[in-house]
C-alpha atoms as a PDB file:
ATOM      1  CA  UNK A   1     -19.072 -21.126 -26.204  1.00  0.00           C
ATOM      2  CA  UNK A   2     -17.713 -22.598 -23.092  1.00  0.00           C
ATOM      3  CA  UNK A   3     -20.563 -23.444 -19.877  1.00  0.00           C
ATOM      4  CA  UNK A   4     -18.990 -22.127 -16.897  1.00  0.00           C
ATOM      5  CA  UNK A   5     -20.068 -23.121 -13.501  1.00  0.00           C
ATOM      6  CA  UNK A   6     -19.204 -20.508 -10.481  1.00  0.00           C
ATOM      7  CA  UNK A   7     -18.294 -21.557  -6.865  1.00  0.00           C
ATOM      8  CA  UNK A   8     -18.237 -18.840  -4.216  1.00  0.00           C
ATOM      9  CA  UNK A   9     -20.787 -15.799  -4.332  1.00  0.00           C
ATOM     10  CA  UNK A  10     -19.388 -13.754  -1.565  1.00  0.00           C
ATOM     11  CA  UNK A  11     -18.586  -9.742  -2.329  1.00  0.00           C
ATOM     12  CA  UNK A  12     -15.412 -10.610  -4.808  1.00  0.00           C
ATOM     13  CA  UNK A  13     -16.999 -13.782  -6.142  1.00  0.00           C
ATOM     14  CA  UNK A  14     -20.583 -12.377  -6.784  1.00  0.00           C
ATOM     15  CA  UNK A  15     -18.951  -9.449  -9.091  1.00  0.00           C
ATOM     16  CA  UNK A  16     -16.827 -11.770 -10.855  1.00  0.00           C
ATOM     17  CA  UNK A  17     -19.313 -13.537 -12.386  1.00  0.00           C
ATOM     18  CA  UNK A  18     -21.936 -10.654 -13.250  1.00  0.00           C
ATOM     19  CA  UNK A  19     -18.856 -10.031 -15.345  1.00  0.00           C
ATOM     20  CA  UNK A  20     -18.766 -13.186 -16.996  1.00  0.00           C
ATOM     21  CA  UNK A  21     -22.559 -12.940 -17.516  1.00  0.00           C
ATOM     22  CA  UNK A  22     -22.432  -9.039 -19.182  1.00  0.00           C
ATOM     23  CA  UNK A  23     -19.611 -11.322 -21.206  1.00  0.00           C
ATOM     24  CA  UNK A  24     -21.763 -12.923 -22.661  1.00  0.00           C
ATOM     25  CA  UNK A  25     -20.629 -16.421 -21.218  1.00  0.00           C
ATOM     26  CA  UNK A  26     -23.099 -19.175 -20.085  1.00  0.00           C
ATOM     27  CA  UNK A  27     -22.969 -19.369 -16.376  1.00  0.00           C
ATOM     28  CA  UNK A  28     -24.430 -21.627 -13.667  1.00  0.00           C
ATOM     29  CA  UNK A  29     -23.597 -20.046 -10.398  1.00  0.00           C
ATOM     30  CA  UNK A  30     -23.641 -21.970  -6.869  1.00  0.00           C
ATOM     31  CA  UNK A  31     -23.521 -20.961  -3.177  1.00  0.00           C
ATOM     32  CA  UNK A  32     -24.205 -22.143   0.204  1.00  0.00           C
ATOM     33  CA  UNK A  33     -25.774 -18.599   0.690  1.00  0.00           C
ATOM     34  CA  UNK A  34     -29.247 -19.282  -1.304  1.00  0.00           C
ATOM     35  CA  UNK A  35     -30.232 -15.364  -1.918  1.00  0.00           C
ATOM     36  CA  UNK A  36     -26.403 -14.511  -3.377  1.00  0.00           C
ATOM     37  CA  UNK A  37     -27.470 -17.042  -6.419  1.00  0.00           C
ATOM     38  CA  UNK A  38     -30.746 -15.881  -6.637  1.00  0.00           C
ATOM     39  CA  UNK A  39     -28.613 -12.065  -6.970  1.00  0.00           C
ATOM     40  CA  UNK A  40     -26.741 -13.703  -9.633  1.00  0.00           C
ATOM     41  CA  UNK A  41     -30.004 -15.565 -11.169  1.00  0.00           C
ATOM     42  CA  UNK A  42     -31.229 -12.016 -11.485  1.00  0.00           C
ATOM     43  CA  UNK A  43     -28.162 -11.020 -13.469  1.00  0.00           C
ATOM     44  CA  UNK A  44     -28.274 -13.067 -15.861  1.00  0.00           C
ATOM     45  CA  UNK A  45     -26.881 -16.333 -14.619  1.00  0.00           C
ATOM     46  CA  UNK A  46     -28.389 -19.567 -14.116  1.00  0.00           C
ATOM     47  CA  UNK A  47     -28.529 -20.590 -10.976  1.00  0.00           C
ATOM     48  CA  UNK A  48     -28.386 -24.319  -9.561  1.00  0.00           C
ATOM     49  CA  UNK A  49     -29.130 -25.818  -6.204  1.00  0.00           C
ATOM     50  CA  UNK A  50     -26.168 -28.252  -5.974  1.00  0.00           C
ATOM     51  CA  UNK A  51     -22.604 -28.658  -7.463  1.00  0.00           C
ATOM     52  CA  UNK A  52     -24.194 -31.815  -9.355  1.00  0.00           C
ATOM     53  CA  UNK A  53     -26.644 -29.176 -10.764  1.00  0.00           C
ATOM     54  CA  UNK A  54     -23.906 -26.801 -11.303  1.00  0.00           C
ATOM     55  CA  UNK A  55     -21.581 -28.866 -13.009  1.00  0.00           C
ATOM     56  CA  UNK A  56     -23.855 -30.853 -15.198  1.00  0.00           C
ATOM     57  CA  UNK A  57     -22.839 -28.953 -18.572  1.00  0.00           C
ATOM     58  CA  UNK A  58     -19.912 -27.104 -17.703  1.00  0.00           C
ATOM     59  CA  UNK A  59     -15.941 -27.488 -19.432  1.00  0.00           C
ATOM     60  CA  UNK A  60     -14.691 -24.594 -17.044  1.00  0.00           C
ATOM     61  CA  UNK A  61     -15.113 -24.568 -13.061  1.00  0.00           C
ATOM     62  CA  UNK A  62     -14.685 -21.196 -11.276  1.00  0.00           C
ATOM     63  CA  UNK A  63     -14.415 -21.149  -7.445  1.00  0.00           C
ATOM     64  CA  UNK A  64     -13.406 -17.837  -5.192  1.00  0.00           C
ATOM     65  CA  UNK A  65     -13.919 -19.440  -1.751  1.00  0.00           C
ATOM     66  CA  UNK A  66     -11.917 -18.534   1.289  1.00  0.00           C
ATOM     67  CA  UNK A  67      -9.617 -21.006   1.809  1.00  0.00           C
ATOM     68  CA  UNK A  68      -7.949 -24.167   0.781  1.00  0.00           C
ATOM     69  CA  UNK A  69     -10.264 -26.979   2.606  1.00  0.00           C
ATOM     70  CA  UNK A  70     -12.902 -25.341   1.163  1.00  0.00           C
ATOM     71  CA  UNK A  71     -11.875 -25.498  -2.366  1.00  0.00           C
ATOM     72  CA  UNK A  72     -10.295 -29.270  -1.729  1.00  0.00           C
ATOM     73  CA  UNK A  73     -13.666 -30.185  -0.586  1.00  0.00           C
ATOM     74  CA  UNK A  74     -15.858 -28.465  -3.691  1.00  0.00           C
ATOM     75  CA  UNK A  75     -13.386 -30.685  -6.058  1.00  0.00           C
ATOM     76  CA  UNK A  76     -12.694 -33.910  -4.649  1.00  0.00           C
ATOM     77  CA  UNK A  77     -15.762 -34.111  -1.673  1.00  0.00           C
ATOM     78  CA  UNK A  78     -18.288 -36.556  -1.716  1.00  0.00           C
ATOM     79  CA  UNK A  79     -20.865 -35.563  -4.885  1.00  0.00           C
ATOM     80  CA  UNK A  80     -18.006 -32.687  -5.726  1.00  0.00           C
ATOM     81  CA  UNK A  81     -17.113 -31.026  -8.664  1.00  0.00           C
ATOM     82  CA  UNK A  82     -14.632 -33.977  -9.485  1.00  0.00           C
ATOM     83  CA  UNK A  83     -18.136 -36.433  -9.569  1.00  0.00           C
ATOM     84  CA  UNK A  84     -19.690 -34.807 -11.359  1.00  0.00           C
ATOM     85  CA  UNK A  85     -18.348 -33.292 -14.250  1.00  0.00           C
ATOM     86  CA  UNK A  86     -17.082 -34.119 -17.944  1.00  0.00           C
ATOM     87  CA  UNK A  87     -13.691 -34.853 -18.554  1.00  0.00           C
ATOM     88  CA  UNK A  88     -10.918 -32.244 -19.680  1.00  0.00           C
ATOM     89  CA  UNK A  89     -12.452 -29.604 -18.313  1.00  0.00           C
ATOM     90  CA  UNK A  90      -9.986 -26.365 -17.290  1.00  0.00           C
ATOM     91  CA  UNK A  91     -10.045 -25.493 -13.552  1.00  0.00           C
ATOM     92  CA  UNK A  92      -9.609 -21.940 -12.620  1.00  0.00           C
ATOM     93  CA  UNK A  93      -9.215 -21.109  -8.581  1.00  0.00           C
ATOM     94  CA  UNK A  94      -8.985 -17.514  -7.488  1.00  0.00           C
ATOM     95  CA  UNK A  95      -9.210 -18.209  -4.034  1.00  0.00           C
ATOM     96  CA  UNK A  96      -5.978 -17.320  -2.027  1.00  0.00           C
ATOM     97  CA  UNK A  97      -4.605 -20.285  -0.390  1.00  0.00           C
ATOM     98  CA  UNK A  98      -1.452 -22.001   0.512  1.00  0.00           C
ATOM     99  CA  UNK A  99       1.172 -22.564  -2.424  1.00  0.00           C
ATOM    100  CA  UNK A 100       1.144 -26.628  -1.581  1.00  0.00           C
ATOM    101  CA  UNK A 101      -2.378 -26.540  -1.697  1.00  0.00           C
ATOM    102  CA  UNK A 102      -2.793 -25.587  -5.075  1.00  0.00           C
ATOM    103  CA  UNK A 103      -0.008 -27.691  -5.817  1.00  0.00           C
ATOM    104  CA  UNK A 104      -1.468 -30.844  -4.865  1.00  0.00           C
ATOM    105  CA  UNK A 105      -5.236 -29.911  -5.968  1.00  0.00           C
ATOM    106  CA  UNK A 106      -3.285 -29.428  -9.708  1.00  0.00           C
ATOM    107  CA  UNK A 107      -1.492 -32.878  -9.449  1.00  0.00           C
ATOM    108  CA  UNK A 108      -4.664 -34.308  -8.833  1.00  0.00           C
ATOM    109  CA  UNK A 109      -7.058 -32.479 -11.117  1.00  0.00           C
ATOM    110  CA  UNK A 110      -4.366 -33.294 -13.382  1.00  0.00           C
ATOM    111  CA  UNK A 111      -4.022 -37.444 -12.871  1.00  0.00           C
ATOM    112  CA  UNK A 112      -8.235 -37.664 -13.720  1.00  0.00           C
ATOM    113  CA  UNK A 113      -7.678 -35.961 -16.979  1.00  0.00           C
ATOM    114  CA  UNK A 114      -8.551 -32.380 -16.069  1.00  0.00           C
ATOM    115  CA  UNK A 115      -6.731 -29.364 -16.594  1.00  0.00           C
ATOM    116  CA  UNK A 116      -6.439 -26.183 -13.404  1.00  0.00           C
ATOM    117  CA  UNK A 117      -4.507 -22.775 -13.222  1.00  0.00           C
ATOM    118  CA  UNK A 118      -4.290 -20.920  -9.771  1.00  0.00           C
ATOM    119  CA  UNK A 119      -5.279 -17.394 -10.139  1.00  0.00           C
ATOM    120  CA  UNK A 120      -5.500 -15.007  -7.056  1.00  0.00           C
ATOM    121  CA  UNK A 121      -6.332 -11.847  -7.593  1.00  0.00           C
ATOM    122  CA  UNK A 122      -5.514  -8.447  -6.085  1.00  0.00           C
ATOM    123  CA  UNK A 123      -8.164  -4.969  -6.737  1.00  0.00           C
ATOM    124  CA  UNK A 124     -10.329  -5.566  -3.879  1.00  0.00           C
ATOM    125  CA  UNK A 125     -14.217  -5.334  -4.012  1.00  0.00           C
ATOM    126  CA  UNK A 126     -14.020  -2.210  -6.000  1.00  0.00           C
ATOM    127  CA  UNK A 127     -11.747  -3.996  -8.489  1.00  0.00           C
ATOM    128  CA  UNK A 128     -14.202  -6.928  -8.837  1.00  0.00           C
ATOM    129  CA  UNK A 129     -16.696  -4.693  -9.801  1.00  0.00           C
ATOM    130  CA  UNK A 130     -15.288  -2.831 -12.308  1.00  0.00           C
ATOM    131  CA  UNK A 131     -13.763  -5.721 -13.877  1.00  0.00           C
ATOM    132  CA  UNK A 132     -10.149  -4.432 -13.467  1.00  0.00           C
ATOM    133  CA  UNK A 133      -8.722  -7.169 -11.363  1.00  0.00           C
ATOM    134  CA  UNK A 134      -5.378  -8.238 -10.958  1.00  0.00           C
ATOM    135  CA  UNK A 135      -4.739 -11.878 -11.757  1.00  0.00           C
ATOM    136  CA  UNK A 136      -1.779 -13.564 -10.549  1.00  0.00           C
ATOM    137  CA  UNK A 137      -1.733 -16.870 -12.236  1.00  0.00           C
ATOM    138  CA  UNK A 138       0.175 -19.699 -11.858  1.00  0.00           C
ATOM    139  CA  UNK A 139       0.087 -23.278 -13.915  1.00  0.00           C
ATOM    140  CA  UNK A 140       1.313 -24.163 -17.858  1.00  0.00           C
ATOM    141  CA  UNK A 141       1.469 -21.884 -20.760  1.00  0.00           C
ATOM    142  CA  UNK A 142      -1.345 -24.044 -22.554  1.00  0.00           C
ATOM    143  CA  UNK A 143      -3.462 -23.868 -19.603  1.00  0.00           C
ATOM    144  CA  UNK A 144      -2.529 -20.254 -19.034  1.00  0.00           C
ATOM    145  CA  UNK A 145      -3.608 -19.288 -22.779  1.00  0.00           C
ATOM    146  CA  UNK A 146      -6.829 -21.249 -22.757  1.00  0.00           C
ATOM    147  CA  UNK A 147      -7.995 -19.146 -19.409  1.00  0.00           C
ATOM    148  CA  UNK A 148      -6.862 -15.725 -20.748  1.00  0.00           C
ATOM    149  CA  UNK A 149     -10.763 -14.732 -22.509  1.00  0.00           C
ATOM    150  CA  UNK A 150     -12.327 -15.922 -19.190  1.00  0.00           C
ATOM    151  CA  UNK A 151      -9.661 -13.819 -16.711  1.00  0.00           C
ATOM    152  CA  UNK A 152      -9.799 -10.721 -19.091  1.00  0.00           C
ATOM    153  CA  UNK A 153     -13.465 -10.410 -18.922  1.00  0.00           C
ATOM    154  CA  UNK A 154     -12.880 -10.208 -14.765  1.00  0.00           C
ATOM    155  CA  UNK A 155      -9.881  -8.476 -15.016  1.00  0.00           C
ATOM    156  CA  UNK A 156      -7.733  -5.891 -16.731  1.00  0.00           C
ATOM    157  CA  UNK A 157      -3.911  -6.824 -15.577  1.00  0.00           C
ATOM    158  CA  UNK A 158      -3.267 -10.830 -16.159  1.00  0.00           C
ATOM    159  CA  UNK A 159       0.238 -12.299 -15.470  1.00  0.00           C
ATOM    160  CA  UNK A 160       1.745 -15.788 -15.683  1.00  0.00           C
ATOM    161  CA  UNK A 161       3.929 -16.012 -12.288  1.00  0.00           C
ATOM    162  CA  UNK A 162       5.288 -19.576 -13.486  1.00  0.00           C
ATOM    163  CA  UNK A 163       3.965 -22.803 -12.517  1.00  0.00           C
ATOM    164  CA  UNK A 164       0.915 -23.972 -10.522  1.00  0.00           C
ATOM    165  CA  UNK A 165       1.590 -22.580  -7.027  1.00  0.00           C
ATOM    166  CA  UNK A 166       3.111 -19.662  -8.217  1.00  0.00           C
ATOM    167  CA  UNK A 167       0.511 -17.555  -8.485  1.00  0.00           C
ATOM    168  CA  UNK A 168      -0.410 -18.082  -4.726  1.00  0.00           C
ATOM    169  CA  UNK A 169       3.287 -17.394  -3.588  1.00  0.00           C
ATOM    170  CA  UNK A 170       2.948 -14.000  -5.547  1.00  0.00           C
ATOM    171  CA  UNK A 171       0.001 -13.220  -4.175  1.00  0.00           C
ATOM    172  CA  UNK A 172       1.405 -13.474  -0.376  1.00  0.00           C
ATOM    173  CA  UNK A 173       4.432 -11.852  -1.252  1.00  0.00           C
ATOM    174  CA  UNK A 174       2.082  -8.468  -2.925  1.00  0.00           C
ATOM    175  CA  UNK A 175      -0.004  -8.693   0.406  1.00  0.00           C
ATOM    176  CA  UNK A 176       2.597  -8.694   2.658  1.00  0.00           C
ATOM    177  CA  UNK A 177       4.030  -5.937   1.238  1.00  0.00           C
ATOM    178  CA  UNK A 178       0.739  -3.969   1.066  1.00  0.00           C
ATOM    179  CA  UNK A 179       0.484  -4.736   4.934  1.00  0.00           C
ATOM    180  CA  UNK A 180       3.934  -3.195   5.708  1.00  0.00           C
ATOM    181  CA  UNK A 181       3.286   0.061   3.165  1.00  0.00           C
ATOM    182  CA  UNK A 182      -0.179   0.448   4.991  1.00  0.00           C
ATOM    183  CA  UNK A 183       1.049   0.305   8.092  1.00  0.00           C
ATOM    184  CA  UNK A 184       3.831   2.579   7.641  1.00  0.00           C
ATOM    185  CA  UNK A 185       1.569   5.022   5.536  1.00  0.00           C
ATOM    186  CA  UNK A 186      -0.439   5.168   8.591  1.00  0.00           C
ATOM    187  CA  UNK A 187       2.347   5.559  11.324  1.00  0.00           C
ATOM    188  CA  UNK A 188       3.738   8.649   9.003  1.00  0.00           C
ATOM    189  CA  UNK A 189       1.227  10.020   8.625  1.00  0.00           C
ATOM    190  CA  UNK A 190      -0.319  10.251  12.075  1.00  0.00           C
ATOM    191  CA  UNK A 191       3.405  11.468  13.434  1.00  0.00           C
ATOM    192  CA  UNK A 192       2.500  14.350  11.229  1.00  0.00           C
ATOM    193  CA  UNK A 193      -0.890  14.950  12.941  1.00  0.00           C
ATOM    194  CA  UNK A 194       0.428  14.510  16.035  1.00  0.00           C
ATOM    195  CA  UNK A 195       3.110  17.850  15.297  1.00  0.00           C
ATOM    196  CA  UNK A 196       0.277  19.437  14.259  1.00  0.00           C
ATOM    197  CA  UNK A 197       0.360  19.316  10.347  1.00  0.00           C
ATOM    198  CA  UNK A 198      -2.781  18.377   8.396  1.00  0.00           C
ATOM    199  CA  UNK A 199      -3.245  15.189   7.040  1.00  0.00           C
ATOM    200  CA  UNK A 200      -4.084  15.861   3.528  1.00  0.00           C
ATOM    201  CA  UNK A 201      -1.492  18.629   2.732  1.00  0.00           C
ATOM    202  CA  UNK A 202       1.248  15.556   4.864  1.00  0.00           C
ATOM    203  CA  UNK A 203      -0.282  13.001   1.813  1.00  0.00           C
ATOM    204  CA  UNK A 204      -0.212  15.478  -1.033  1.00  0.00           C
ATOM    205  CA  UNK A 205       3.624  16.077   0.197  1.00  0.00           C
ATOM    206  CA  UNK A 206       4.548  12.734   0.328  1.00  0.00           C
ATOM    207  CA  UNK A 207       3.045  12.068  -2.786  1.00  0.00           C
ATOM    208  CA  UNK A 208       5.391  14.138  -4.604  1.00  0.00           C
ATOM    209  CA  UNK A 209       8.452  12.753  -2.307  1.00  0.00           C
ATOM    210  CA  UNK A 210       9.702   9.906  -1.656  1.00  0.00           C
ATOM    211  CA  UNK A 211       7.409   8.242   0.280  1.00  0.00           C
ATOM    212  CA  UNK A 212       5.372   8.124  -2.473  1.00  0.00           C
ATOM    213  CA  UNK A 213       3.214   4.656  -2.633  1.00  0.00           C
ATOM    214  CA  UNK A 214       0.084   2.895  -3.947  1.00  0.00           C
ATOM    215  CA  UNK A 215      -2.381   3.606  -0.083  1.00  0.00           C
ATOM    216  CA  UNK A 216      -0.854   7.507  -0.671  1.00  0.00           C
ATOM    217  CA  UNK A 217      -2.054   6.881  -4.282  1.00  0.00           C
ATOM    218  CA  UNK A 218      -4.950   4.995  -4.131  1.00  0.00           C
ATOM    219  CA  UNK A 219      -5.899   3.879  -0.302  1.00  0.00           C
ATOM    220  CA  UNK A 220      -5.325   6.799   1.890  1.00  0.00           C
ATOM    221  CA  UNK A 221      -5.790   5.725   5.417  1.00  0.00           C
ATOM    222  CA  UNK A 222      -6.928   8.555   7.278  1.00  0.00           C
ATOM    223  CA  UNK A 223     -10.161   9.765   7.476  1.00  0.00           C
ATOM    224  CA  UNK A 224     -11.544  12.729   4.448  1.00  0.00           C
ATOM    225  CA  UNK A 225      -8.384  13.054   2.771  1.00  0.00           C
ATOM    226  CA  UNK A 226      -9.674  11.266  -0.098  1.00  0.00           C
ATOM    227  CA  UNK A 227     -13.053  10.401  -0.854  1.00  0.00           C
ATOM    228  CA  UNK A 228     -14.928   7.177  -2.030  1.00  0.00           C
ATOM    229  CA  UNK A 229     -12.057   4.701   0.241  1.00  0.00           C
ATOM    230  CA  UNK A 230     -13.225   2.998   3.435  1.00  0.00           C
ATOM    231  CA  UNK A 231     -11.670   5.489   5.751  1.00  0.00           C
ATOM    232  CA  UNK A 232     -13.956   8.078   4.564  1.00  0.00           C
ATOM    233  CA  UNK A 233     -16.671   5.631   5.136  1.00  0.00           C
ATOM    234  CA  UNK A 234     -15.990   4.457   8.644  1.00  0.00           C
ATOM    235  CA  UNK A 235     -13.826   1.819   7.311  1.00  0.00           C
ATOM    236  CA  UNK A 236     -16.651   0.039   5.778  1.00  0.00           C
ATOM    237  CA  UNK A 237     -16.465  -2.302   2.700  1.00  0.00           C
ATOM    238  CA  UNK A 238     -12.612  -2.779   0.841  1.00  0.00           C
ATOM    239  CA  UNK A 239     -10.376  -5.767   2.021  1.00  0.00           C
ATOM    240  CA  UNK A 240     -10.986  -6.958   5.761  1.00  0.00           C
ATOM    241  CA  UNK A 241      -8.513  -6.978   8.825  1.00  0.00           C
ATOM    242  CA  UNK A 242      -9.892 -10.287   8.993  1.00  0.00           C
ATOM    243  CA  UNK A 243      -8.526 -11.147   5.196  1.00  0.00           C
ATOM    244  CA  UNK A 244      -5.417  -9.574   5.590  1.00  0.00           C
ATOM    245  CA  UNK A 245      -4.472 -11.423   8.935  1.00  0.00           C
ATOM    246  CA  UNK A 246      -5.276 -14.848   6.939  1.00  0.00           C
ATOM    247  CA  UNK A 247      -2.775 -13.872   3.954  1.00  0.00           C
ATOM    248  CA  UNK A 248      -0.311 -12.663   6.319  1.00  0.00           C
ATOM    249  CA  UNK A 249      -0.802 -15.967   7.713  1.00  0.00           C
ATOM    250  CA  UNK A 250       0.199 -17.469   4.749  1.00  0.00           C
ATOM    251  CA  UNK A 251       2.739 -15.665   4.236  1.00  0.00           C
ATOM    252  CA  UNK A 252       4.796 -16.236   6.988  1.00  0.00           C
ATOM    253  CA  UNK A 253       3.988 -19.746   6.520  1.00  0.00           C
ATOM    254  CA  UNK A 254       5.591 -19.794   3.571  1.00  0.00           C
ATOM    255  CA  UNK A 255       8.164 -17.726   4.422  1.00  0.00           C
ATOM    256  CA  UNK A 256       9.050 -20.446   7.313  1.00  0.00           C
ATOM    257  CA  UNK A 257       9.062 -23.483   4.221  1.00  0.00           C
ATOM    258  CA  UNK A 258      12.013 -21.722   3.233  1.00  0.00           C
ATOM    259  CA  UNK A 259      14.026 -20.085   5.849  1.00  0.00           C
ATOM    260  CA  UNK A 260      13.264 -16.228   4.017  1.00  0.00           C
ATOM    261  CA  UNK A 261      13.520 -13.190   5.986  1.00  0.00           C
ATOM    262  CA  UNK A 262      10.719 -11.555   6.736  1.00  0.00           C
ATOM    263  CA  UNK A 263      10.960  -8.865   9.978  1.00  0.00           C
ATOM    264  CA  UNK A 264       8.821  -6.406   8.641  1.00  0.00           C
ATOM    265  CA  UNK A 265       6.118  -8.931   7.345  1.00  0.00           C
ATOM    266  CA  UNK A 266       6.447 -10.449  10.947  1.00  0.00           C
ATOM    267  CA  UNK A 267       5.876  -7.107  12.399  1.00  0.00           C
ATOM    268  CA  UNK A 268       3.082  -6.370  10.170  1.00  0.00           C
ATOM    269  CA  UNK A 269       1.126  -9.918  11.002  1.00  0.00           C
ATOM    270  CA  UNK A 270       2.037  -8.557  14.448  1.00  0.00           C
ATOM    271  CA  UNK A 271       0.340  -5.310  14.311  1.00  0.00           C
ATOM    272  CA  UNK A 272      -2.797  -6.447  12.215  1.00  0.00           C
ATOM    273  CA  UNK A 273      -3.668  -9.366  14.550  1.00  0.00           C
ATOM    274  CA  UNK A 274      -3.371  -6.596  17.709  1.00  0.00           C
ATOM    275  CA  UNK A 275      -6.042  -4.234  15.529  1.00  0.00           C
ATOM    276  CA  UNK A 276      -7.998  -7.538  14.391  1.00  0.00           C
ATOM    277  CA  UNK A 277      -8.147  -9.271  18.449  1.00  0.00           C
ATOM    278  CA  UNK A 278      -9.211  -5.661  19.210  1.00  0.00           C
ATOM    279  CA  UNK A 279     -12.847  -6.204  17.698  1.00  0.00           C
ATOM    280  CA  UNK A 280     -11.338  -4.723  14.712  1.00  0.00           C
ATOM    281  CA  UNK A 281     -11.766  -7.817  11.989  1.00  0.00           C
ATOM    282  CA  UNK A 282     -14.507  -6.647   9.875  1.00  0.00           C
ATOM    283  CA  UNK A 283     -13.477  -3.313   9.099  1.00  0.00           C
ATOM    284  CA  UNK A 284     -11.424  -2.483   6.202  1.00  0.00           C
ATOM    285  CA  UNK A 285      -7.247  -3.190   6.362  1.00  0.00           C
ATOM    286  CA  UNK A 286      -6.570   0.305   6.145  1.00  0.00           C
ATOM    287  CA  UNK A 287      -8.487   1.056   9.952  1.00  0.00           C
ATOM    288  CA  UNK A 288      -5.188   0.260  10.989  1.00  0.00           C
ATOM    289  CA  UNK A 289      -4.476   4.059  10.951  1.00  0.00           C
ATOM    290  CA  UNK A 290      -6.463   3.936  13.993  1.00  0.00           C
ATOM    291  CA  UNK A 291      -3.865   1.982  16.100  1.00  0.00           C
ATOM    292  CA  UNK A 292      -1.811   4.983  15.880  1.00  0.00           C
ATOM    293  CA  UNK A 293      -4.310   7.544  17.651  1.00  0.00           C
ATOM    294  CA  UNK A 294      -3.843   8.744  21.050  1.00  0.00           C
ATOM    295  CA  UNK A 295      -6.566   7.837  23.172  1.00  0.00           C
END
């Protein structure tokens, strides 16, 4: 059975590999934050006080960090992963970070004889937990194929979006989205409260109409219409303002590579980095309902 070593313990990461562990798989976790590997040592995992540590037996590397320098630096910094470890081993990111990123960390995993998928994923917190994840992968067939048991025991949806670098461009292009539909959801249904209608009965009739759409579904932004989602819970926990504004980020940066329209993803950035400069950053994405509200 493969050794696995784990980079990046933070609320996604940390749940991620407790799933590996219940698994069954062999895994040495690492993180700057000392007591998230000692939650993980307590799980089951082994944990390690330095990538050297980390990386002494593995043939699979597993980082969820937040952004590109970060995971540039775990691989090819001084002492790094790419130091450190055996050759051939298979590389699996799940961090979200620009498309040329991954696209250059592959071509160089790649020319010292080691194999690497991009995977973002999409399920939030809740997702991570339950080990239904959405993985967005991009990279080779082979590479794709020898990840699969690894991704399936994080996840429950796993698609190959084409080559490395794709996965990351689909990952934008599902956020952005989700930013627009949230933001929308919220606008609608506020409108509604504000001519006097009540916020659940507005959801359950756009539900059946067609407005119909995964935060109606799944996400509802206003407060006690549906239980067990941040805005029932002061907007606590779930997917950050903070998070979203970075993938928007991204997404319009890719968006400018190559000259594709985006208005609504531009107004969306637009309207999250408003809710996120208003002390709003740490709360969950869907607090944006609370733009909307009269004062």
């Amino acid at each position: 059975m493969a050794n696995i070593a784990f980079f990046g313990l933070g609320n996604m990461g940390a749940s991620m590999a407790k799933n590996l562990v219940k698994a069954n798989f062999v895994v040495t976790v690492y993180d700057l934050v000392g007591s998230q590997v000692q939650l993980l040592a307590e799980a089951g995992a082994t944990p390690s006080s330095s990538i050297p540590e980390a990386v002494a037996s593995a043939d699979v590397v597993i980082s969820m960090l937040p952004a590109g320098k970060h995971v540039d630096s775990l691989y090819f910094g001084a002492n790094g992963v790419l130091d450190n470890i055996a050759d051939n081993a298979l590389f699996i990111d799940c961090s979200t970070i620009e498309s040329k990123t991954a696209i250059n960390i592959g071509e160089k995993l790649r020319s010292c004889g080691h194999r690497f998928i991009d995977a973002p994923v999409s399920g939030g917190v809740a997702g991570a937990a339950a080990g239904n994840l959405t993985f967005i992968v991009g990279g080779n067939k082979t590479d794709f194929d020898d990840a699969q048991v690894y991704l399936q025991a994080m996840g429950k949806n796993i698609f190959l979006a084409g080559n490395i670098g794709a996965g990351q461009v689909a990952k934008i292009c599902n956020n952005m989205l989700l930013a627009v539909l949230m933001a929308g959801t919220s606008e609608a249904l506020q409108m509604g409260i504000d001519n006097g209608l009540d916020p659940k009965v507005m959801s359950d009739i756009m539900l059946q109409s067609s407005g119909r759409n995964w935060t109606l579904e799944l996400y509802n932004p206003c407060p006690d219409v549906m239980p067990n989602v941040p805005s029932s819970n002061q907007y606590q926990g779930g997917f950050l303002v903070d998070l979203m504004n970075k993938d928007l980020a991204l997404a319009m940066s890719t968006a400018a590579e190559n000259q594709s329209v985006v208005p609504l993803g531009k107004l969306a950035q637009s309207m999250f980095q408003m809710h996120g400069n208003a002390g709003n950053g740490k709360l969950d994405f869907s607090s944006i309902f609370k733009a909307y509200k009269h004062n």
